[in-house]
C-alpha atoms as a PDB file:
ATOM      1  CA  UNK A   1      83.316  50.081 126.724  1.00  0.00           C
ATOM      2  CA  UNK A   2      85.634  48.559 124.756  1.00  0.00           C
ATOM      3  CA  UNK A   3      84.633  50.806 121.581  1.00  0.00           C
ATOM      4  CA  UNK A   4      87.320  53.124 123.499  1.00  0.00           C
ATOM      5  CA  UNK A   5      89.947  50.731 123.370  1.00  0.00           C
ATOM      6  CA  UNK A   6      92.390  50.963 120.904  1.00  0.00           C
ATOM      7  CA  UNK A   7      92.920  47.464 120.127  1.00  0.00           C
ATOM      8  CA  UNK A   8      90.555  45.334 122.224  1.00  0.00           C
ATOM      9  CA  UNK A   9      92.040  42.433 122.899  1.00  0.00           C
ATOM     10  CA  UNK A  10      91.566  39.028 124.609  1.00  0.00           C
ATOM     11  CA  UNK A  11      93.678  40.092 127.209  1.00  0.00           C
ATOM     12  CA  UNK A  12      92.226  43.441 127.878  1.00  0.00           C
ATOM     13  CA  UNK A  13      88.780  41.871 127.550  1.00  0.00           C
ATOM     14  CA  UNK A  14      89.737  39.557 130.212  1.00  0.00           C
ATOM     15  CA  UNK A  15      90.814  42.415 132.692  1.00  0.00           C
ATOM     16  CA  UNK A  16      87.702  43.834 132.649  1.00  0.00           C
ATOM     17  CA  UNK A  17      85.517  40.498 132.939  1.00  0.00           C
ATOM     18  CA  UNK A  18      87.881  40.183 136.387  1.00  0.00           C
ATOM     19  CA  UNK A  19      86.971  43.631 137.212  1.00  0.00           C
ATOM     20  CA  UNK A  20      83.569  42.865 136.984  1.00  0.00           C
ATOM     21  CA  UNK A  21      84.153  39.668 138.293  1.00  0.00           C
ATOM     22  CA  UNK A  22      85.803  41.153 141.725  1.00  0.00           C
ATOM     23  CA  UNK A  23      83.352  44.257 142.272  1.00  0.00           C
ATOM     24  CA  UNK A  24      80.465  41.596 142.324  1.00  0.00           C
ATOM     25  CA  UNK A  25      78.819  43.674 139.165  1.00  0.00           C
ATOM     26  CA  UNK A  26      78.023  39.583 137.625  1.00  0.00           C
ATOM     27  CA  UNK A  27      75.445  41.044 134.941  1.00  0.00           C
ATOM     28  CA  UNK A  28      77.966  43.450 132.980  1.00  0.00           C
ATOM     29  CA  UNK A  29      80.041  40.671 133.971  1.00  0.00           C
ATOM     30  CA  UNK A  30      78.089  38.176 131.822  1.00  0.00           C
ATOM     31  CA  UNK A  31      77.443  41.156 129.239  1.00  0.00           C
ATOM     32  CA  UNK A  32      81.463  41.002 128.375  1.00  0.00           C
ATOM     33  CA  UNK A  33      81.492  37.478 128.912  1.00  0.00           C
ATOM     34  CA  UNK A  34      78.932  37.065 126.062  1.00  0.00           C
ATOM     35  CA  UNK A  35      80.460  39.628 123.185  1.00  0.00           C
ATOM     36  CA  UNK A  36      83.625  37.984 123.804  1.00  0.00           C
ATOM     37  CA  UNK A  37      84.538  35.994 120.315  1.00  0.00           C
ATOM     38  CA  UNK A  38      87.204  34.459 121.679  1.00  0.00           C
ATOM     39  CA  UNK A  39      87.297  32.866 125.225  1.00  0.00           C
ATOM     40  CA  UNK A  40      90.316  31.138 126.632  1.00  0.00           C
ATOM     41  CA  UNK A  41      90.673  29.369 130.057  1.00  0.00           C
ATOM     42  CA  UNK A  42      91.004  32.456 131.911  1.00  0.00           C
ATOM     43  CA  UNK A  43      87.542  33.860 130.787  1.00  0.00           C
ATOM     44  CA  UNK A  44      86.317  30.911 131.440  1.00  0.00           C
ATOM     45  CA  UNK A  45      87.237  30.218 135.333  1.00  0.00           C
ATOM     46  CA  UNK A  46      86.504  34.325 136.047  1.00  0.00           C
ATOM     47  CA  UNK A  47      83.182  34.086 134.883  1.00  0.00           C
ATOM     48  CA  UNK A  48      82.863  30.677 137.082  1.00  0.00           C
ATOM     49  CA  UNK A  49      84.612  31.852 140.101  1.00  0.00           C
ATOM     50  CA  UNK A  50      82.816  35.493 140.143  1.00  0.00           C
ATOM     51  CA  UNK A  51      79.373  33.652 140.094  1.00  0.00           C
ATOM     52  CA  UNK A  52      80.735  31.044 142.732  1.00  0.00           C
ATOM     53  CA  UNK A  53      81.929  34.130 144.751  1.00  0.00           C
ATOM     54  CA  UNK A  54      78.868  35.683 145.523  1.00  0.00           C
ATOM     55  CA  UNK A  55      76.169  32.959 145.083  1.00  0.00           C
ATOM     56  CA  UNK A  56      74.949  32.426 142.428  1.00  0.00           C
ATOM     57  CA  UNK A  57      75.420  28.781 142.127  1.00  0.00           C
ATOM     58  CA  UNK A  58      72.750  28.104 139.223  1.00  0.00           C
ATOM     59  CA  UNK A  59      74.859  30.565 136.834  1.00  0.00           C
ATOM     60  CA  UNK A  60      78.150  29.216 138.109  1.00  0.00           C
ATOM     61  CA  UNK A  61      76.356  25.444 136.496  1.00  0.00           C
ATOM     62  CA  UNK A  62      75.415  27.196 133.645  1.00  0.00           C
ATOM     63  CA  UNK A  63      78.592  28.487 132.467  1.00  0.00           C
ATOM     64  CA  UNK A  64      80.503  25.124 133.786  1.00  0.00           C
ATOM     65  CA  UNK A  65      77.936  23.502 131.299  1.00  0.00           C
ATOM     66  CA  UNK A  66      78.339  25.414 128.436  1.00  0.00           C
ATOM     67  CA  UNK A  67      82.421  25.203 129.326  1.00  0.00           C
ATOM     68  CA  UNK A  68      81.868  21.718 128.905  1.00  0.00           C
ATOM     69  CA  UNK A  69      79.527  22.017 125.652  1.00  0.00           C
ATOM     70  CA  UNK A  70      81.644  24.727 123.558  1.00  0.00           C
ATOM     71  CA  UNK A  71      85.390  24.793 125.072  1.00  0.00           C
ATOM     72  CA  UNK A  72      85.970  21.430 126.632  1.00  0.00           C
ATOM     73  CA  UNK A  73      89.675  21.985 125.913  1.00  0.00           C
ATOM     74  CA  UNK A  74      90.004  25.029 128.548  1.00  0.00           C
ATOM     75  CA  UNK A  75      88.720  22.906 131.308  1.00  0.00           C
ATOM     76  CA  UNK A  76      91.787  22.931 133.827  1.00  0.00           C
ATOM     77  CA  UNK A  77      93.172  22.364 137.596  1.00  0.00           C
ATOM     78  CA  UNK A  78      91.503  25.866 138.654  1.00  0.00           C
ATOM     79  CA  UNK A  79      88.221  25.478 136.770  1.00  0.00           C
ATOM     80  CA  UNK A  80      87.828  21.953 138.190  1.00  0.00           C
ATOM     81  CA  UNK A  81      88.751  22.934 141.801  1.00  0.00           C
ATOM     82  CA  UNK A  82      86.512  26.063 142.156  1.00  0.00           C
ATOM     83  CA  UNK A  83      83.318  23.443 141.103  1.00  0.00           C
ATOM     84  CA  UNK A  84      84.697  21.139 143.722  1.00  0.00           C
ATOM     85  CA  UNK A  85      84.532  24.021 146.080  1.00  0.00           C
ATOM     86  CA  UNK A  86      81.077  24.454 145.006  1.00  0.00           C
ATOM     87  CA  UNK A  87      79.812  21.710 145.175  1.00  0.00           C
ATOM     88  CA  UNK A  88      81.297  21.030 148.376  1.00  0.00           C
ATOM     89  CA  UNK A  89      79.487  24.189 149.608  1.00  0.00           C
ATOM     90  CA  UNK A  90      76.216  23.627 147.978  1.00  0.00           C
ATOM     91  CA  UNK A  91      75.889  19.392 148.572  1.00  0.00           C
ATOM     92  CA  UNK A  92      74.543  18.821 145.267  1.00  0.00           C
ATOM     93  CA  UNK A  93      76.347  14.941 145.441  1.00  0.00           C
ATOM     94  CA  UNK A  94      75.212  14.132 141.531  1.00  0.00           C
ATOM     95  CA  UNK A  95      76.811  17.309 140.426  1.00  0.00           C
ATOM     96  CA  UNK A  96      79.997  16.396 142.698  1.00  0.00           C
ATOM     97  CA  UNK A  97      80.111  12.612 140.885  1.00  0.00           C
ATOM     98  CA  UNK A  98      80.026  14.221 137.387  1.00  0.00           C
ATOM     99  CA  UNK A  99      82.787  16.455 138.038  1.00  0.00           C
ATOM    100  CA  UNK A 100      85.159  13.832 140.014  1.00  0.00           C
ATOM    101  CA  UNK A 101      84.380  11.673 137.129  1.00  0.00           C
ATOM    102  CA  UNK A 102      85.034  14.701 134.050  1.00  0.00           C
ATOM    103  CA  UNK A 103      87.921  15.270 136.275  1.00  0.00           C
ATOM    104  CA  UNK A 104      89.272  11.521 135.262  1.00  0.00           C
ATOM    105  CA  UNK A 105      87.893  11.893 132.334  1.00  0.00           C
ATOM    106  CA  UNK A 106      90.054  14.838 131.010  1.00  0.00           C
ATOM    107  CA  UNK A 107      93.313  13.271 133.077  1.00  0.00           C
ATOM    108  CA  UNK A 108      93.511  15.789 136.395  1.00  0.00           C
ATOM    109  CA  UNK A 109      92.781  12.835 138.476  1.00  0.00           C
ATOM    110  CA  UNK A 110      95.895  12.414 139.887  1.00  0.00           C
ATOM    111  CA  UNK A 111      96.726  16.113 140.670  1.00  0.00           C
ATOM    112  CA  UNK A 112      97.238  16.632 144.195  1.00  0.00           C
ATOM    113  CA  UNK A 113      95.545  20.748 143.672  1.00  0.00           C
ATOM    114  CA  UNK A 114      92.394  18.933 143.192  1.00  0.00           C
ATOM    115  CA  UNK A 115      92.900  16.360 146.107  1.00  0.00           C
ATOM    116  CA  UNK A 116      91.360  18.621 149.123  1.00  0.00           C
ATOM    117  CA  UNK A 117      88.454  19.855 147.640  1.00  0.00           C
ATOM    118  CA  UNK A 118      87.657  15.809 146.242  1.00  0.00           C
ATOM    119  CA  UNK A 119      88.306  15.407 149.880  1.00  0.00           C
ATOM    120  CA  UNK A 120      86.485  18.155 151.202  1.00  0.00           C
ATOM    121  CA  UNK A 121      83.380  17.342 149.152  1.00  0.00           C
ATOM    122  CA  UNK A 122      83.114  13.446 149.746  1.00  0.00           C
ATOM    123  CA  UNK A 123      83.602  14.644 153.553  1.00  0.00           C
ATOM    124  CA  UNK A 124      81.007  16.201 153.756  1.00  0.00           C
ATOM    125  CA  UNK A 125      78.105  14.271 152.057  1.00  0.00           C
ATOM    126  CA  UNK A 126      79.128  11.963 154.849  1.00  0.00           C
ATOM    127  CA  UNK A 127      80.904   9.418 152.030  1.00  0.00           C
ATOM    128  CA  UNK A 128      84.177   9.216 153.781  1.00  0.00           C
ATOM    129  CA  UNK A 129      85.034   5.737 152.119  1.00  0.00           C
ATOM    130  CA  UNK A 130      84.784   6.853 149.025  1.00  0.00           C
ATOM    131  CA  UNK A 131      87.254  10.584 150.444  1.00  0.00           C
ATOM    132  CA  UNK A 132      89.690   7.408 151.829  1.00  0.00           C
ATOM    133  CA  UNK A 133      89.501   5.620 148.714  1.00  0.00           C
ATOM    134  CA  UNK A 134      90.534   8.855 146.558  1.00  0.00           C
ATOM    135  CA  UNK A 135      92.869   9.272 149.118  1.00  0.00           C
ATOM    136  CA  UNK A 136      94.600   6.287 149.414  1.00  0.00           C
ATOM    137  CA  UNK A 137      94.715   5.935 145.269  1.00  0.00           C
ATOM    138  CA  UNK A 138      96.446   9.277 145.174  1.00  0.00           C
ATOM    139  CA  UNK A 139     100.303   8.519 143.909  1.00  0.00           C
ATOM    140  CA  UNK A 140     101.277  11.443 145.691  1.00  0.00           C
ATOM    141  CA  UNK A 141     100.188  13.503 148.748  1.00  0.00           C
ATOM    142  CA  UNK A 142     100.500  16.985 150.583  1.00  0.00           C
ATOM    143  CA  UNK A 143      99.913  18.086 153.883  1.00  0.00           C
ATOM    144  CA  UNK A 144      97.234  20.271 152.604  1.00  0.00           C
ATOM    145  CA  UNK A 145      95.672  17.353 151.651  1.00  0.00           C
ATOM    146  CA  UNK A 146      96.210  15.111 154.738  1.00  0.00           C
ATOM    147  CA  UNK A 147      94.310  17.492 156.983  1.00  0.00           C
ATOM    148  CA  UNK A 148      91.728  17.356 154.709  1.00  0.00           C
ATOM    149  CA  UNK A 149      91.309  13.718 155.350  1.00  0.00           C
ATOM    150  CA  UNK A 150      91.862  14.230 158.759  1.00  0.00           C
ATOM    151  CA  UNK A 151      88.967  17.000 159.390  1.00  0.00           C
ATOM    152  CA  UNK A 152      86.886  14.156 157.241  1.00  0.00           C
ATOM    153  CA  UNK A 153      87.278  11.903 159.866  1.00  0.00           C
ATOM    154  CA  UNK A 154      86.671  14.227 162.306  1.00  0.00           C
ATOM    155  CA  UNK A 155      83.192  15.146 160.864  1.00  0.00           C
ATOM    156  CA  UNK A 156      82.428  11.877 160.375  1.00  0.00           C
ATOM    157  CA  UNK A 157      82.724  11.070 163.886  1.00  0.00           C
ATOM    158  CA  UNK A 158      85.959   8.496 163.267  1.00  0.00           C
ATOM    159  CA  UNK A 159      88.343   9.999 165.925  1.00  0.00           C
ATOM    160  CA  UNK A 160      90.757   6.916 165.743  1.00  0.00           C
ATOM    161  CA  UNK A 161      91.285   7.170 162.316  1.00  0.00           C
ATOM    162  CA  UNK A 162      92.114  10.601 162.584  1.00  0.00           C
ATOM    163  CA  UNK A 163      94.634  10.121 164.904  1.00  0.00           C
ATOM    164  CA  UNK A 164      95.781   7.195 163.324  1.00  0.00           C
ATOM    165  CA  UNK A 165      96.287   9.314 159.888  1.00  0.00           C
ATOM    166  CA  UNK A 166      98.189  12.398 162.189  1.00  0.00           C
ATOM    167  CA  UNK A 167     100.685   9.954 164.096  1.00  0.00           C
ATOM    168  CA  UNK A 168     101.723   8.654 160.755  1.00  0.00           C
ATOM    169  CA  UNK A 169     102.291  11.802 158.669  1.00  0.00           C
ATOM    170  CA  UNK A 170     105.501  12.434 157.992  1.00  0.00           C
ATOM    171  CA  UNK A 171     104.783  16.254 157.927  1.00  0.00           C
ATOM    172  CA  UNK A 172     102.503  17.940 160.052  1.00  0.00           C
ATOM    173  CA  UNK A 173     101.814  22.004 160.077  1.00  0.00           C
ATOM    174  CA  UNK A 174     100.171  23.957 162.663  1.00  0.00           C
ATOM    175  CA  UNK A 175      96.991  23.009 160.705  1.00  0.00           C
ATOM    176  CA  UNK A 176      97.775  19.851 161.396  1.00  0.00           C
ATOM    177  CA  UNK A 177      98.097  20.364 165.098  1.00  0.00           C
ATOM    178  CA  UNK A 178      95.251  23.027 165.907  1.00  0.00           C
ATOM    179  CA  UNK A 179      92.700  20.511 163.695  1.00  0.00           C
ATOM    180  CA  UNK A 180      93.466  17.520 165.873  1.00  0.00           C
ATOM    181  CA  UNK A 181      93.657  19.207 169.154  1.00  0.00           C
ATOM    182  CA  UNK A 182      90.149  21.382 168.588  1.00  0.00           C
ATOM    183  CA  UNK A 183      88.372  18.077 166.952  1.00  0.00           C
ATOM    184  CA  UNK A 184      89.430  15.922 169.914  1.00  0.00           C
ATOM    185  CA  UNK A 185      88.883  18.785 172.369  1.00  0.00           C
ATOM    186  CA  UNK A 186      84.983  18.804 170.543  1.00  0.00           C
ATOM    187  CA  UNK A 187      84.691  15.364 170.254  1.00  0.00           C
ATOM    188  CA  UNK A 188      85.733  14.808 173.988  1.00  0.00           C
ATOM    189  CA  UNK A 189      83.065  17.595 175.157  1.00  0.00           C
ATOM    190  CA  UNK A 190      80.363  15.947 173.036  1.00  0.00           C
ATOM    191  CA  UNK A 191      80.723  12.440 174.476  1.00  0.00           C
ATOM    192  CA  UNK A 192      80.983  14.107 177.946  1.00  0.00           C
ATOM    193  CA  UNK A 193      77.457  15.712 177.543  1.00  0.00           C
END
């Protein structure tokens, strides 16, 4: 393919690794991924996020370990989020540690984008002192992020901390709202049953 482009370019390269990427087509996918002699971030987090996006969790590790072996320096906010997402998805808790701890490692620890899904993940491997700890070391916080901890508590079956957490935030959204009405609604139907 890109023997018919003019000048093939890391740019144009990386248009057609999204294509690829978006139309679920993962092995030419890889096949670009591979001849490219340059990657950059971008490369990098499509070839992640079209693995993670239909499935294929063992190649989304792969190239997340290689990332980490050959281009270190590309690792960013989106790379690191989509692997939370992951993670979170797939429950594999030692893979979850490494990353929260890469993540401090490489100095994204205190960036609220990555604050849900640390939330999200701890959540749901039932660890929801170590989601409040993260959450309560976190210099600055978003909505987005409070509901996270919320639904945590929620799953976790600590109602009054939930509503403890809602009556003090300072902002709420309809998120905010529909998750403690639905949880309490559950919650309320569960212990009547």
């Amino acid at each position: 393919m890109f023997n018919h482009i003019p000048q093939s370019n890391l740019f144009s390269r990386n248009a057609i690794l999204s294509i690829y990427s978006k139309l679920g087509r993962l092995s030419q996918m890889q096949q670009i991924f591979d001849m490219m002699p340059f990657r950059d971030g971008a490369c990098w987090n499509l070839a992640i996020s079209g693995y993670a996006n239909y499935g294929s969790n063992t190649d989304v590790v792969g190239v997340y370990k290689l990332m980490l072996k050959d281009a270190a320096m590309n690792l960013n906010q989106i790379t690191f989020s989509t692997m939370l997402i992951l993670r979170s998805n797939c429950r594999w808790m030692d893979l979850g540690r490494q990353i929260h701890g890469q993540i401090l490692k490489f100095g994204f620890g205190s960036y609220v984008f990555l604050g849900s899904p640390f939330l999200d993940m701890y959540a749901k491997l039932g660890l929801i002192f170590d989601a409040k700890g993260y959450y309560d070391e976190m210099p600055e916080r978003n909505v987005v992020m409070c509901n996270t901890m919320i639904i945590g508590f929620m799953w976790c079956g600590m109602v009054e901390e939930s509503k403890h957490l809602f009556h003090g935030l300072k902002e709420r959204d309809s998120i905010s709202w529909t998750t403690m009405i639905s949880e309490l609604m559950q919650n309320g139907i569960e212990r009547g049953s």
